[in-house]
N, C-alpha and C. Protein backbone atom coordinates (compact mmCIF):
# COMPACT_ATOMS: atom_id res chain seq x y z
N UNK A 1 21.65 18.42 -10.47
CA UNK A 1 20.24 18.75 -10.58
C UNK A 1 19.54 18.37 -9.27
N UNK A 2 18.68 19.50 -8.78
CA UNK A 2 18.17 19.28 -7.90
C UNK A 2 16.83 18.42 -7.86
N UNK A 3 16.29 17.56 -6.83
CA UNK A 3 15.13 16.94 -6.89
C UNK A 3 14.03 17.90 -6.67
N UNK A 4 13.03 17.50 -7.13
CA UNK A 4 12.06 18.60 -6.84
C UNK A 4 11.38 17.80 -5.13
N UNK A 5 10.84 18.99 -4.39
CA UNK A 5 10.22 18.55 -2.83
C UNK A 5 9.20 17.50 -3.08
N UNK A 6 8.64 17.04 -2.21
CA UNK A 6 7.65 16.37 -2.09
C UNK A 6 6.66 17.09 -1.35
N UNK A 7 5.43 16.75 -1.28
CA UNK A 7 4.55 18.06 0.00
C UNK A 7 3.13 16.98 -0.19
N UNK A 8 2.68 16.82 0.95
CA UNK A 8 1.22 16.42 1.01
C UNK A 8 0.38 16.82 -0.05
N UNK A 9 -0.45 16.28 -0.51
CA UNK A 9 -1.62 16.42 -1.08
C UNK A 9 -0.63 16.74 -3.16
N UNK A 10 0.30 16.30 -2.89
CA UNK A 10 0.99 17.22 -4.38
C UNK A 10 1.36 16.10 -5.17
N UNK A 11 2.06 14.46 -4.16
CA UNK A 11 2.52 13.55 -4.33
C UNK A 11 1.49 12.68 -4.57
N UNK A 12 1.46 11.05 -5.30
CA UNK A 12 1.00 10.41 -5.56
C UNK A 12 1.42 8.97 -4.36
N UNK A 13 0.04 8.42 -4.14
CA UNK A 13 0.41 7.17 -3.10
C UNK A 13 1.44 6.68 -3.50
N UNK A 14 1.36 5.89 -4.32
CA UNK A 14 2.62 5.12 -5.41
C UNK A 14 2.52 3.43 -4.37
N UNK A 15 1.62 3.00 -3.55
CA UNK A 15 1.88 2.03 -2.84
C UNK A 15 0.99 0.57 -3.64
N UNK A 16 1.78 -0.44 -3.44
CA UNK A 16 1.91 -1.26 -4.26
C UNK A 16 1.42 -2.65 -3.60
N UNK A 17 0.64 -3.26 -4.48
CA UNK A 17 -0.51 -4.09 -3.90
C UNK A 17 0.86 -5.31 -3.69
N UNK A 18 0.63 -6.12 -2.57
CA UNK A 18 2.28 -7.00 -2.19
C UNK A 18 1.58 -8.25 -3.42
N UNK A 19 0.29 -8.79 -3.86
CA UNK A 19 0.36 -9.82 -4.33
C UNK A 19 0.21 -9.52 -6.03
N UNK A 20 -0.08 -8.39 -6.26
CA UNK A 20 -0.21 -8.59 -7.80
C UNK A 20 0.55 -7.55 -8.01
N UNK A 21 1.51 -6.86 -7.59
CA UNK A 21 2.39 -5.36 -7.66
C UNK A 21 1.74 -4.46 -8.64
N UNK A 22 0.16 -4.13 -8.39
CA UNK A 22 -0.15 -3.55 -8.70
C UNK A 22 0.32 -2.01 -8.28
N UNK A 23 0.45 -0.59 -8.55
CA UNK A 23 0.83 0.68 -8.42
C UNK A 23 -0.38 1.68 -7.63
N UNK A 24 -0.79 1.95 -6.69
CA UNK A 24 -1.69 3.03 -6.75
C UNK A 24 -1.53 4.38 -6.92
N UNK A 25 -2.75 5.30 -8.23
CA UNK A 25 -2.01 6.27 -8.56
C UNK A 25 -2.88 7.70 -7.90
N UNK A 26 -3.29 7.27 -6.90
CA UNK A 26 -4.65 8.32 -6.27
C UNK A 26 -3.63 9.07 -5.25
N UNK A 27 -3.39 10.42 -5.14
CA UNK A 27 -2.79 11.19 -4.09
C UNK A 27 -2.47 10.64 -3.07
N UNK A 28 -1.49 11.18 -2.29
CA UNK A 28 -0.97 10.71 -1.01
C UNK A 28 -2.03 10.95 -0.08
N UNK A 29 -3.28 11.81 -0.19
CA UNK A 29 -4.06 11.93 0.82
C UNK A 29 -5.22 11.06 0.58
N UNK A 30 -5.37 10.31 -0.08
CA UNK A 30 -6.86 9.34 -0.39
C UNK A 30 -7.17 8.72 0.65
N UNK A 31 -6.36 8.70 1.79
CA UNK A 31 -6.60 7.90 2.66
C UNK A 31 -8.28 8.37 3.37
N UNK A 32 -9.23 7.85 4.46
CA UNK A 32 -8.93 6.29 4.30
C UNK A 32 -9.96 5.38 2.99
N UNK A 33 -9.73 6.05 2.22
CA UNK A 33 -10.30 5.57 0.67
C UNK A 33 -9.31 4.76 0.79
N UNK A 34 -9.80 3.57 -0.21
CA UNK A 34 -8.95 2.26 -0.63
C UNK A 34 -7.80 2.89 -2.05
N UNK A 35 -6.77 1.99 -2.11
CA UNK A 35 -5.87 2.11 -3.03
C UNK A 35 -6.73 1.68 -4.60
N UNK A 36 -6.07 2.58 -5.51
CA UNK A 36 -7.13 2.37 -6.35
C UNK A 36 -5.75 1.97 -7.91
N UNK A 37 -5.93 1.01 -8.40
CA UNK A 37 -4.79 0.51 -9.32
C UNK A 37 -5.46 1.62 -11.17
N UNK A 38 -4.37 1.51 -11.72
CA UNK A 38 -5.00 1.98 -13.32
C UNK A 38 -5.98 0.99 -14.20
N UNK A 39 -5.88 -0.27 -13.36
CA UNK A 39 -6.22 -1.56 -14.12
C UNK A 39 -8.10 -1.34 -13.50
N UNK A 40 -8.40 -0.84 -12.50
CA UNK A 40 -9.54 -0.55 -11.69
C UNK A 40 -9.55 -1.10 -10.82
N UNK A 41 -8.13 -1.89 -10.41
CA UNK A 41 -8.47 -2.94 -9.24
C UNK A 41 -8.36 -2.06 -8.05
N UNK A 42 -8.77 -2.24 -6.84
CA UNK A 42 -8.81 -1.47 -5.43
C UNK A 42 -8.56 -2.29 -3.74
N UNK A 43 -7.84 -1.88 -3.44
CA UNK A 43 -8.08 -2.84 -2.16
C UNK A 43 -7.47 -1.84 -0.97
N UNK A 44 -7.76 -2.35 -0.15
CA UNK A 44 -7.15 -1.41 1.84
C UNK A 44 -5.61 -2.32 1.73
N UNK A 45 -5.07 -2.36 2.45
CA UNK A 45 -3.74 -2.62 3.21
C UNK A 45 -3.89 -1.86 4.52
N UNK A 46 -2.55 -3.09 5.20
CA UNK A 46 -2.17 -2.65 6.64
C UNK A 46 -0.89 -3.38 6.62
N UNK A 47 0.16 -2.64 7.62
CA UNK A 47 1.18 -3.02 8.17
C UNK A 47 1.09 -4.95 7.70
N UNK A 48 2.38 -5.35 7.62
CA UNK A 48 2.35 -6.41 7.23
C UNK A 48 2.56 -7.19 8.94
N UNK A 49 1.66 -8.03 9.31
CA UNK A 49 1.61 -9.11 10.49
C UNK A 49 2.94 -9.93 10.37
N UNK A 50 3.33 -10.62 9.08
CA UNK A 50 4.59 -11.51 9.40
C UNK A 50 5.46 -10.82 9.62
N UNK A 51 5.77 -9.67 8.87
CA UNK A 51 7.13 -9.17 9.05
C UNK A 51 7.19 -7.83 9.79
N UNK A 52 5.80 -7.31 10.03
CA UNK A 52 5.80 -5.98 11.15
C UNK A 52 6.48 -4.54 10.15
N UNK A 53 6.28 -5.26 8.50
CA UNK A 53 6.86 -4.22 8.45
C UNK A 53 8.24 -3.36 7.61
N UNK A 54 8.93 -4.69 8.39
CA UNK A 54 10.13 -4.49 7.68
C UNK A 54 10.50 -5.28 5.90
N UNK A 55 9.84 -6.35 5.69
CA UNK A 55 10.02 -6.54 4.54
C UNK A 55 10.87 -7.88 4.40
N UNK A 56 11.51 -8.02 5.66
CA UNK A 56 11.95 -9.37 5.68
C UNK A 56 11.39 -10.34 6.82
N UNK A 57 11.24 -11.65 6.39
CA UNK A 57 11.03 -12.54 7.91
C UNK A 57 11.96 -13.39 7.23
N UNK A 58 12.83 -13.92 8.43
CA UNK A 58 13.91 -15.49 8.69
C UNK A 58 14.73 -14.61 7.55
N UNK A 59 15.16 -13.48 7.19
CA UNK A 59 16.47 -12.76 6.41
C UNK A 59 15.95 -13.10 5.14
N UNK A 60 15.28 -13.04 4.54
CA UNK A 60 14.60 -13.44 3.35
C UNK A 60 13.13 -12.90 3.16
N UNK A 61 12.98 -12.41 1.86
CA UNK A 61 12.06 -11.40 1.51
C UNK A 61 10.75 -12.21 2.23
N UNK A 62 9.78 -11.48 2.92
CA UNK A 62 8.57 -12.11 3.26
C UNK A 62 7.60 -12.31 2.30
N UNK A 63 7.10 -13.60 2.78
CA UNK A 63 6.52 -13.92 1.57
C UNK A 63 5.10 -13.21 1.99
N UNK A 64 4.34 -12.97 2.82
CA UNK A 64 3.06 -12.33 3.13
C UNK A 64 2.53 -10.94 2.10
N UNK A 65 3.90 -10.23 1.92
CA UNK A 65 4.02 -9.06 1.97
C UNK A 65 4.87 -8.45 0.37
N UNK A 66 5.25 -9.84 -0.22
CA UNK A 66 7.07 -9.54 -1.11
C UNK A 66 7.74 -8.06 -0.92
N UNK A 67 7.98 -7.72 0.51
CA UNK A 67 9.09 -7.17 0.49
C UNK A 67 8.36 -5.29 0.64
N UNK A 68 6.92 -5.60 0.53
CA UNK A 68 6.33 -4.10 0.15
C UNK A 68 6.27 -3.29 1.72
N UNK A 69 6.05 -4.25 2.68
CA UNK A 69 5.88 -4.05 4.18
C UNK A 69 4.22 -4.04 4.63
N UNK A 70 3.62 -3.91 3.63
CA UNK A 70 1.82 -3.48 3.48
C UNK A 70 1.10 -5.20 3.12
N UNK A 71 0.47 -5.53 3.90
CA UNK A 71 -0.59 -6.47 3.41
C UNK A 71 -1.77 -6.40 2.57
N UNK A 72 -2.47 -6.82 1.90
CA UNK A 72 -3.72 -6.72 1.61
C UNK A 72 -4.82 -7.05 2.58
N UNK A 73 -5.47 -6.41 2.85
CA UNK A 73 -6.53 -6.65 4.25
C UNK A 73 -8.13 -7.39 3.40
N UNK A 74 -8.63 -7.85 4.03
CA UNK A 74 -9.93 -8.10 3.38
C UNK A 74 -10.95 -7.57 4.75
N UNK A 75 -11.67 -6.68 4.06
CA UNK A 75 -12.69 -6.09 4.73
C UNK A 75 -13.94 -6.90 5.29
N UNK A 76 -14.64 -6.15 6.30
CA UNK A 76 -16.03 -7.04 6.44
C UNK A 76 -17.14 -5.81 5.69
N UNK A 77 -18.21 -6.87 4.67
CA UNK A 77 -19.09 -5.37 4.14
C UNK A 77 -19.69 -4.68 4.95
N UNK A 78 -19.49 -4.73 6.45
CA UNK A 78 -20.30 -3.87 7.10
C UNK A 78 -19.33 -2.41 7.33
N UNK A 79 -17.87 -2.40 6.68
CA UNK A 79 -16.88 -1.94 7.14
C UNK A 79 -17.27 -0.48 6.57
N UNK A 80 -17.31 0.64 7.56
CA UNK A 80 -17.77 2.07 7.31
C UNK A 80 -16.32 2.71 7.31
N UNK A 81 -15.89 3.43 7.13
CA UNK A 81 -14.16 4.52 6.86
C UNK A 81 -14.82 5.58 7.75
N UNK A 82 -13.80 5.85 8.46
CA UNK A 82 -13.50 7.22 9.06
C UNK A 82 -14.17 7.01 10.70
């Protein structure tokens, strides 16, 4: 059985908050809208600083990040998108 494609705007973010593994279920294009959970929770992410990314620091899951590669960012309220 074949997988079905994936295609912009068709797919779901699916990206996952690193501290409460929350799910986000808002399109792959929401960006730069915040991740938005089923629970109502919402937050930004960025590249993870300890681990750059990869998911591990010192060969062992990072703890900044558990392993997602995405941080949770905390905004300033003056913070405008786009």
């Amino acid at each position: 059985m074949s997988e079905p494609s994936r295609g912009l705007g068709k797919d779901l973010c699916g990206r996952v908050h690193a501290l409460t593994g929350a799910e986000c279920y808002l399109p792959d294009t929401h960006y730069p809208r915040p991740h938005q959970a089923l629970s109502g929770d919402s937050w930004h992410d960025g590249l993870c600083t300890r681990c750059a990314g990869s998911g591990l620091h010192a060969d062992t899951l990072c703890p900044s990040c558990n392993g997602t590669a995405f941080e949770p960012l905390t905004l300033p309220e003056t913070y405008q998108p786009g």
